[in-house]
C-alpha atoms as a PDB file:
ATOM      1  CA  UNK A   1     139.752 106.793 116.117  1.00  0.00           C
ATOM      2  CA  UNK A   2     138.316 103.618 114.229  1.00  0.00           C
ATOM      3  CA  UNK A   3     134.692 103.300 113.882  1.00  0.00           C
ATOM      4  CA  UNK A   4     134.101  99.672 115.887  1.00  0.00           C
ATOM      5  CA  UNK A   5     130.800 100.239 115.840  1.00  0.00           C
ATOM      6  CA  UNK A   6     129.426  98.483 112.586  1.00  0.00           C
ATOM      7  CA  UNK A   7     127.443 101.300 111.607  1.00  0.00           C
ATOM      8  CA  UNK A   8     127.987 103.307 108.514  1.00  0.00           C
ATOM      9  CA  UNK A   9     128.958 107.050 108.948  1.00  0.00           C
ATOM     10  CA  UNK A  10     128.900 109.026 105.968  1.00  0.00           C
ATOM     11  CA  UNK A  11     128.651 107.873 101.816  1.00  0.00           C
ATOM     12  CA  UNK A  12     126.378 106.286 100.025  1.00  0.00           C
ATOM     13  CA  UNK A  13     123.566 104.810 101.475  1.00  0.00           C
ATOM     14  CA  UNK A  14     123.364 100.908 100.630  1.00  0.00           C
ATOM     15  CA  UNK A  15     121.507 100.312  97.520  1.00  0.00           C
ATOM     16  CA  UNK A  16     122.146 103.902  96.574  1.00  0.00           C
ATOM     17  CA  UNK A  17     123.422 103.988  92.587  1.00  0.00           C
ATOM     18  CA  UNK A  18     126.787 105.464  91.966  1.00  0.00           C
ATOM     19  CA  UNK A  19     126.457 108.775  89.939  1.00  0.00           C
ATOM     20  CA  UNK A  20     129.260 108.646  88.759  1.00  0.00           C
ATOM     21  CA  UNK A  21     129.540 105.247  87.121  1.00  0.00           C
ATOM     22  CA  UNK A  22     125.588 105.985  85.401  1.00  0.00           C
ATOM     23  CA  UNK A  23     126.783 108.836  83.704  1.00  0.00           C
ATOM     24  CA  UNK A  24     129.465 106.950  82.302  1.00  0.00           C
ATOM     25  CA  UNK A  25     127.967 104.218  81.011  1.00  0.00           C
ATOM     26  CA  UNK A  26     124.970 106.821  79.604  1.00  0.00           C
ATOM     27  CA  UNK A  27     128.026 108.716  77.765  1.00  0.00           C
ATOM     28  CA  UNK A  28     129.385 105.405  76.571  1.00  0.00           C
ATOM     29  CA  UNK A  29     126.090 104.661  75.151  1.00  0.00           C
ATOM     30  CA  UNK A  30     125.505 107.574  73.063  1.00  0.00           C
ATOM     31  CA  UNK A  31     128.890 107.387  71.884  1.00  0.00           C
ATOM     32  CA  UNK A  32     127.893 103.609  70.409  1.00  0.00           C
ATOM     33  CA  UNK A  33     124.614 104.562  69.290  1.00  0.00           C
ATOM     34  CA  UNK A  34     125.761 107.421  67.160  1.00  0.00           C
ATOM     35  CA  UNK A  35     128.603 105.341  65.755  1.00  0.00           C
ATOM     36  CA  UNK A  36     126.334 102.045  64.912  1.00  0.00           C
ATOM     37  CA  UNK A  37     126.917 102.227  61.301  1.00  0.00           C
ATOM     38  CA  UNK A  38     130.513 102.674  61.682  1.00  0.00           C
ATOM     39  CA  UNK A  39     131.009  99.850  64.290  1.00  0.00           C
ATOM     40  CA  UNK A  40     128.985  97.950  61.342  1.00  0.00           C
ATOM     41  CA  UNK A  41     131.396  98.676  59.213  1.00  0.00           C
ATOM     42  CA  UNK A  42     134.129  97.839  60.724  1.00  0.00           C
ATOM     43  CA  UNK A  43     132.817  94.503  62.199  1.00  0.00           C
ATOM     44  CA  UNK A  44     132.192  94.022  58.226  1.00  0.00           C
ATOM     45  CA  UNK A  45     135.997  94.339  57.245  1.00  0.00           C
ATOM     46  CA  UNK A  46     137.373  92.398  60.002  1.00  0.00           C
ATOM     47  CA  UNK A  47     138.476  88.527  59.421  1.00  0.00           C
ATOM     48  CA  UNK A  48     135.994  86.163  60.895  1.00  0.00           C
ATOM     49  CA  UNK A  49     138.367  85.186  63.616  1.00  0.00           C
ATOM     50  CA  UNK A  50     138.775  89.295  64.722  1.00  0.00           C
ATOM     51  CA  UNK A  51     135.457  90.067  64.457  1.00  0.00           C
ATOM     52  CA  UNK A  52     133.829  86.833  66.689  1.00  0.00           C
ATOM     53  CA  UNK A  53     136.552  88.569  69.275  1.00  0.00           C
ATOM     54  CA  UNK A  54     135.088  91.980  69.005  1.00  0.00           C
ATOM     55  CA  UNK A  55     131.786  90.962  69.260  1.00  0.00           C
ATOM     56  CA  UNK A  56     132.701  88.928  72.330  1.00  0.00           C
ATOM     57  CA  UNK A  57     134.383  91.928  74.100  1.00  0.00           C
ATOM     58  CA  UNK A  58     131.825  94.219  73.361  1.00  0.00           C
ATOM     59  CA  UNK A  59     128.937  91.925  74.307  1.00  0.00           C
ATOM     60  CA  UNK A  60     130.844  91.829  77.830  1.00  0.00           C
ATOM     61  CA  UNK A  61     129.745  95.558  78.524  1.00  0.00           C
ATOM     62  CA  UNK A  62     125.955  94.328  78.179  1.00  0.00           C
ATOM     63  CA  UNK A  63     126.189  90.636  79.101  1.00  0.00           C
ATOM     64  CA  UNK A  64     126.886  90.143  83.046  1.00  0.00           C
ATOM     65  CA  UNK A  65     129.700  87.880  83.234  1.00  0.00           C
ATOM     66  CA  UNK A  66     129.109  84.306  85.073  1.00  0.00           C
ATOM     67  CA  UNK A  67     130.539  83.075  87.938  1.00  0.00           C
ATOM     68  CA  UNK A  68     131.371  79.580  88.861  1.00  0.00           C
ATOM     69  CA  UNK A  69     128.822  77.569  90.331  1.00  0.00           C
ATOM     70  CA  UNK A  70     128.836  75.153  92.695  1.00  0.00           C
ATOM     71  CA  UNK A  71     125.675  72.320  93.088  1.00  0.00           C
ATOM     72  CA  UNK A  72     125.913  70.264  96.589  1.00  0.00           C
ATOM     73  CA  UNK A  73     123.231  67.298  95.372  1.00  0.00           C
ATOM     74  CA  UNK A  74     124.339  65.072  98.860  1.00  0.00           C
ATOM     75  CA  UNK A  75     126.375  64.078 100.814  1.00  0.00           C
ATOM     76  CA  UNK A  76     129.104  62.962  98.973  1.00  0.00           C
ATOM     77  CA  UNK A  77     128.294  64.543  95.264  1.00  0.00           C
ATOM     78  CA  UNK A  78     128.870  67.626  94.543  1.00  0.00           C
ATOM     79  CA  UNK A  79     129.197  69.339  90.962  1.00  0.00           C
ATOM     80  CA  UNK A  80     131.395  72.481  89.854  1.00  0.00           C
ATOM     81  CA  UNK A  81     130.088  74.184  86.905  1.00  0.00           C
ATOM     82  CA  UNK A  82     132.696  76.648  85.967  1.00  0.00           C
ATOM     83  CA  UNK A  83     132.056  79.159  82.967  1.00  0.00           C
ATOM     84  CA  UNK A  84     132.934  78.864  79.164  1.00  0.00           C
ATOM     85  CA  UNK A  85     136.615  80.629  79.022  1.00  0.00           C
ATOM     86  CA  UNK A  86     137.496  82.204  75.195  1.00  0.00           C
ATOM     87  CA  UNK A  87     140.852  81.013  74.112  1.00  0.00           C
ATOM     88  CA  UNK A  88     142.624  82.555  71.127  1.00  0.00           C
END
C-alpha cells in the first residue's frame, strides 16, 4: 500500500550527508593530491587550447555550477541572466 501520508518512513533523515558519496569524493581527493606533480605535468605538455579545457573540467568538481537566474525589477521588466556556456 502507498504511503499517502506525507511523512517519511525509513532512509535518510533530511539534511543527513550521504556516506557514500563523502567517501568518494575523500578517495578522489587523495588520489589528486598524491598525483599533483603529475597533473602539473601534464597540464604543462598540453596545447593551450587542451589545457584551458582541462582546467575547466576539473575546476567543475570544486566550483558549484550556476544556474540561471531570473531578476523580476516590476511589473513589466524582468531580466534573465543565464550562465557563461564553454564552446569548443
Amino acid at each position: 500500500m502507498a504511503n499517502t501520508t506525507g511523512k517519511k518512513f525509513g532512509g535518510r533523515e533530511k539534511g543527513t550527508p550521504n556516506k557514500d558519496v563523502s567517501e568518494i569524493r575523500d578517495a578522489f581527493q587523495k588520489l589528486i593530491e598524491g598525483n599533483i606533480d603529475q597533473l602539473e605535468k601534464d597540464l604543462s605538455e598540453m596545447s593551450g587550447k587542451d589545457r584551458i579545457n582541462a582546467i575547466i573540467n576539473l575546476a567543475s568538481y570544486v566550483i558549484p555550477k550556476l544556474k540561471a537566474t531570473e531578476i523580476v525589477l516590476g511589473e513589466s521588466r524582468t531580466i534573465n541572466i543565464q550562465p557563461i556556456e564553454w564552446v569548443d
